[in-house]
C-alpha atoms as a PDB file:
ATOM      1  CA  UNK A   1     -15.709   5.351  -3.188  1.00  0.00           C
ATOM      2  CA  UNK A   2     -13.805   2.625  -0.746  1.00  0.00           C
ATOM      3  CA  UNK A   3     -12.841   3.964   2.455  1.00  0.00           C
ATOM      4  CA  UNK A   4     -10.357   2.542   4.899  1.00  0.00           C
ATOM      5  CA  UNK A   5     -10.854   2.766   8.731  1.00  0.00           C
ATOM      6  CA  UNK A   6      -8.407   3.236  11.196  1.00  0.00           C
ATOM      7  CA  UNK A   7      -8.935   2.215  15.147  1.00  0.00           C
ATOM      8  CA  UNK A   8      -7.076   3.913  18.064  1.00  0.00           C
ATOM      9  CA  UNK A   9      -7.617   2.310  21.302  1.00  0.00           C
ATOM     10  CA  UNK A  10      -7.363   4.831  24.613  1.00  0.00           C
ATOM     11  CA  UNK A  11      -8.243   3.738  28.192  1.00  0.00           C
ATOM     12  CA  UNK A  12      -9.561   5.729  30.622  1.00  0.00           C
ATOM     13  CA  UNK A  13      -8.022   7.436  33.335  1.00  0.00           C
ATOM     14  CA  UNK A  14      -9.572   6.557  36.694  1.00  0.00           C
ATOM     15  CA  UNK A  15      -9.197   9.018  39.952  1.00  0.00           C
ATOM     16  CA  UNK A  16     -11.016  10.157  42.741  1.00  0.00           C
ATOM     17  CA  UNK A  17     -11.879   9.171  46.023  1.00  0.00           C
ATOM     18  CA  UNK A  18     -15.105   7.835  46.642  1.00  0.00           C
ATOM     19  CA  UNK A  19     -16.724   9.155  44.057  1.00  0.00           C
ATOM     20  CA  UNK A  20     -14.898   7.547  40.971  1.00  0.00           C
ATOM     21  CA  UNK A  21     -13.975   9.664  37.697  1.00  0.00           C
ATOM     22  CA  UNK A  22     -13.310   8.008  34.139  1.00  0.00           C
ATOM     23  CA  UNK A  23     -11.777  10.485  31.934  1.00  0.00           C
ATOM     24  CA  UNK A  24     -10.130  10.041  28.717  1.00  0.00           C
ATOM     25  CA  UNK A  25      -7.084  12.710  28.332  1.00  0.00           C
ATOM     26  CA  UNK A  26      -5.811  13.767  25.000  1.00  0.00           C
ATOM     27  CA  UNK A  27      -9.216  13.531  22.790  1.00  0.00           C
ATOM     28  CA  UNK A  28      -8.744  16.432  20.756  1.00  0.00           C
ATOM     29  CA  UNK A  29      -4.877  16.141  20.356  1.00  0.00           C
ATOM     30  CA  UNK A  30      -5.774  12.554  19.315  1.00  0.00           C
ATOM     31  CA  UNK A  31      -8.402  13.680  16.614  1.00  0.00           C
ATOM     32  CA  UNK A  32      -6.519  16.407  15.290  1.00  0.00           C
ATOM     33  CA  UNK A  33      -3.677  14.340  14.561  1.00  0.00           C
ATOM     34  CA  UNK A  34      -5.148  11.981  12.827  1.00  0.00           C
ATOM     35  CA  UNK A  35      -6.872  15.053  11.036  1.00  0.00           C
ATOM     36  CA  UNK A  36      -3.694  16.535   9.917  1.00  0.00           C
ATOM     37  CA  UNK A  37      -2.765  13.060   8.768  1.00  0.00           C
ATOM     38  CA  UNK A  38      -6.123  12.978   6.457  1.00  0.00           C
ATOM     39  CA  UNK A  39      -7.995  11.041   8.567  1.00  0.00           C
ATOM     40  CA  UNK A  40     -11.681  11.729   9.521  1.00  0.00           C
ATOM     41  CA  UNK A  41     -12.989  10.956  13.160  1.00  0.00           C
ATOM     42  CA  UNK A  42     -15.853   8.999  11.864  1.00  0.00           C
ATOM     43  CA  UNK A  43     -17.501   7.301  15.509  1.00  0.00           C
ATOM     44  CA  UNK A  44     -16.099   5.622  18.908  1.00  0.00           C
ATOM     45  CA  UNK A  45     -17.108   1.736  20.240  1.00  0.00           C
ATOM     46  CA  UNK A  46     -16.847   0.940  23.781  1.00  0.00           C
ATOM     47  CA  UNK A  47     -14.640  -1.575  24.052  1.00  0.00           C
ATOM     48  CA  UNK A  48     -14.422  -2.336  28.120  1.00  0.00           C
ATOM     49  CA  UNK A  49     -17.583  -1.506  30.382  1.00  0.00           C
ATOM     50  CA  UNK A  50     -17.102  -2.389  34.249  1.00  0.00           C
ATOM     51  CA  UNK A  51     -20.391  -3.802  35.968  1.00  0.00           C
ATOM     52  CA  UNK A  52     -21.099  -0.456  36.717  1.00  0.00           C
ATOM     53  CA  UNK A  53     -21.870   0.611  33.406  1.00  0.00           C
ATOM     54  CA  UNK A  54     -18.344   2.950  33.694  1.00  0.00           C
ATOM     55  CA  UNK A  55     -16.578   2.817  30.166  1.00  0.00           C
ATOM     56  CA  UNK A  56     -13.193   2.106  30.836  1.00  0.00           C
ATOM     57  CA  UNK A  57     -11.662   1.440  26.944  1.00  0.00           C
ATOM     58  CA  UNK A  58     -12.866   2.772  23.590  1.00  0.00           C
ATOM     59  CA  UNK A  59     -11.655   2.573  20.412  1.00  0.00           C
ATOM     60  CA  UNK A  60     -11.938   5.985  18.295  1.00  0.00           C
ATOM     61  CA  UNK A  61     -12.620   5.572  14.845  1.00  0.00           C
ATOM     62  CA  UNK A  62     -10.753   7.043  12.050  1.00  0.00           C
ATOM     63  CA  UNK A  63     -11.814   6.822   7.840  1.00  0.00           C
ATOM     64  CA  UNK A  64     -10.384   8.202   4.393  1.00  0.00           C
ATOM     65  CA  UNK A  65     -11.015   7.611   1.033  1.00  0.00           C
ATOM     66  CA  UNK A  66      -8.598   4.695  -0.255  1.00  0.00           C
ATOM     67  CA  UNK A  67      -6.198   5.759  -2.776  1.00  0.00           C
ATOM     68  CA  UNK A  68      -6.440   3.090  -5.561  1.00  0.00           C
ATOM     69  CA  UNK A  69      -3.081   2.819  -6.882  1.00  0.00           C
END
């Protein structure tokens, strides 16, 4: 079995006031999407920590089986 992998990058929304939220909006939209496209969430990689250890980027990661043609 060969799979193929798929990336989607999403940055994190930042609010608050003086206490600072990250959030990232949309996750399960985002994963049930890809889903309905036959694509399994497989992980996520942090792609852009601040100094304060805060994740601001990630990249979700998507796999299927590849169709040999």
């Amino acid at each position: 079995m060969k799979l193929i992998y798929k990336y989607h990058r999403m940055t994190a929304k930042v609010s608050g006031f003086g206490i600072t939220e990250y959030r990232f909006e949309k996750l399960h939209e985002i994963i049930d999407g890809y889903a309905s496209e036959g694509w399994r969430y497989a992980s996520w990689i942090p792609v852009l920590q601040r100094g304060n250890g805060y994740i601001e980027e990630i990249d979700l990661v998507f796999e299927k089986e590849k169709v040999e043609s």
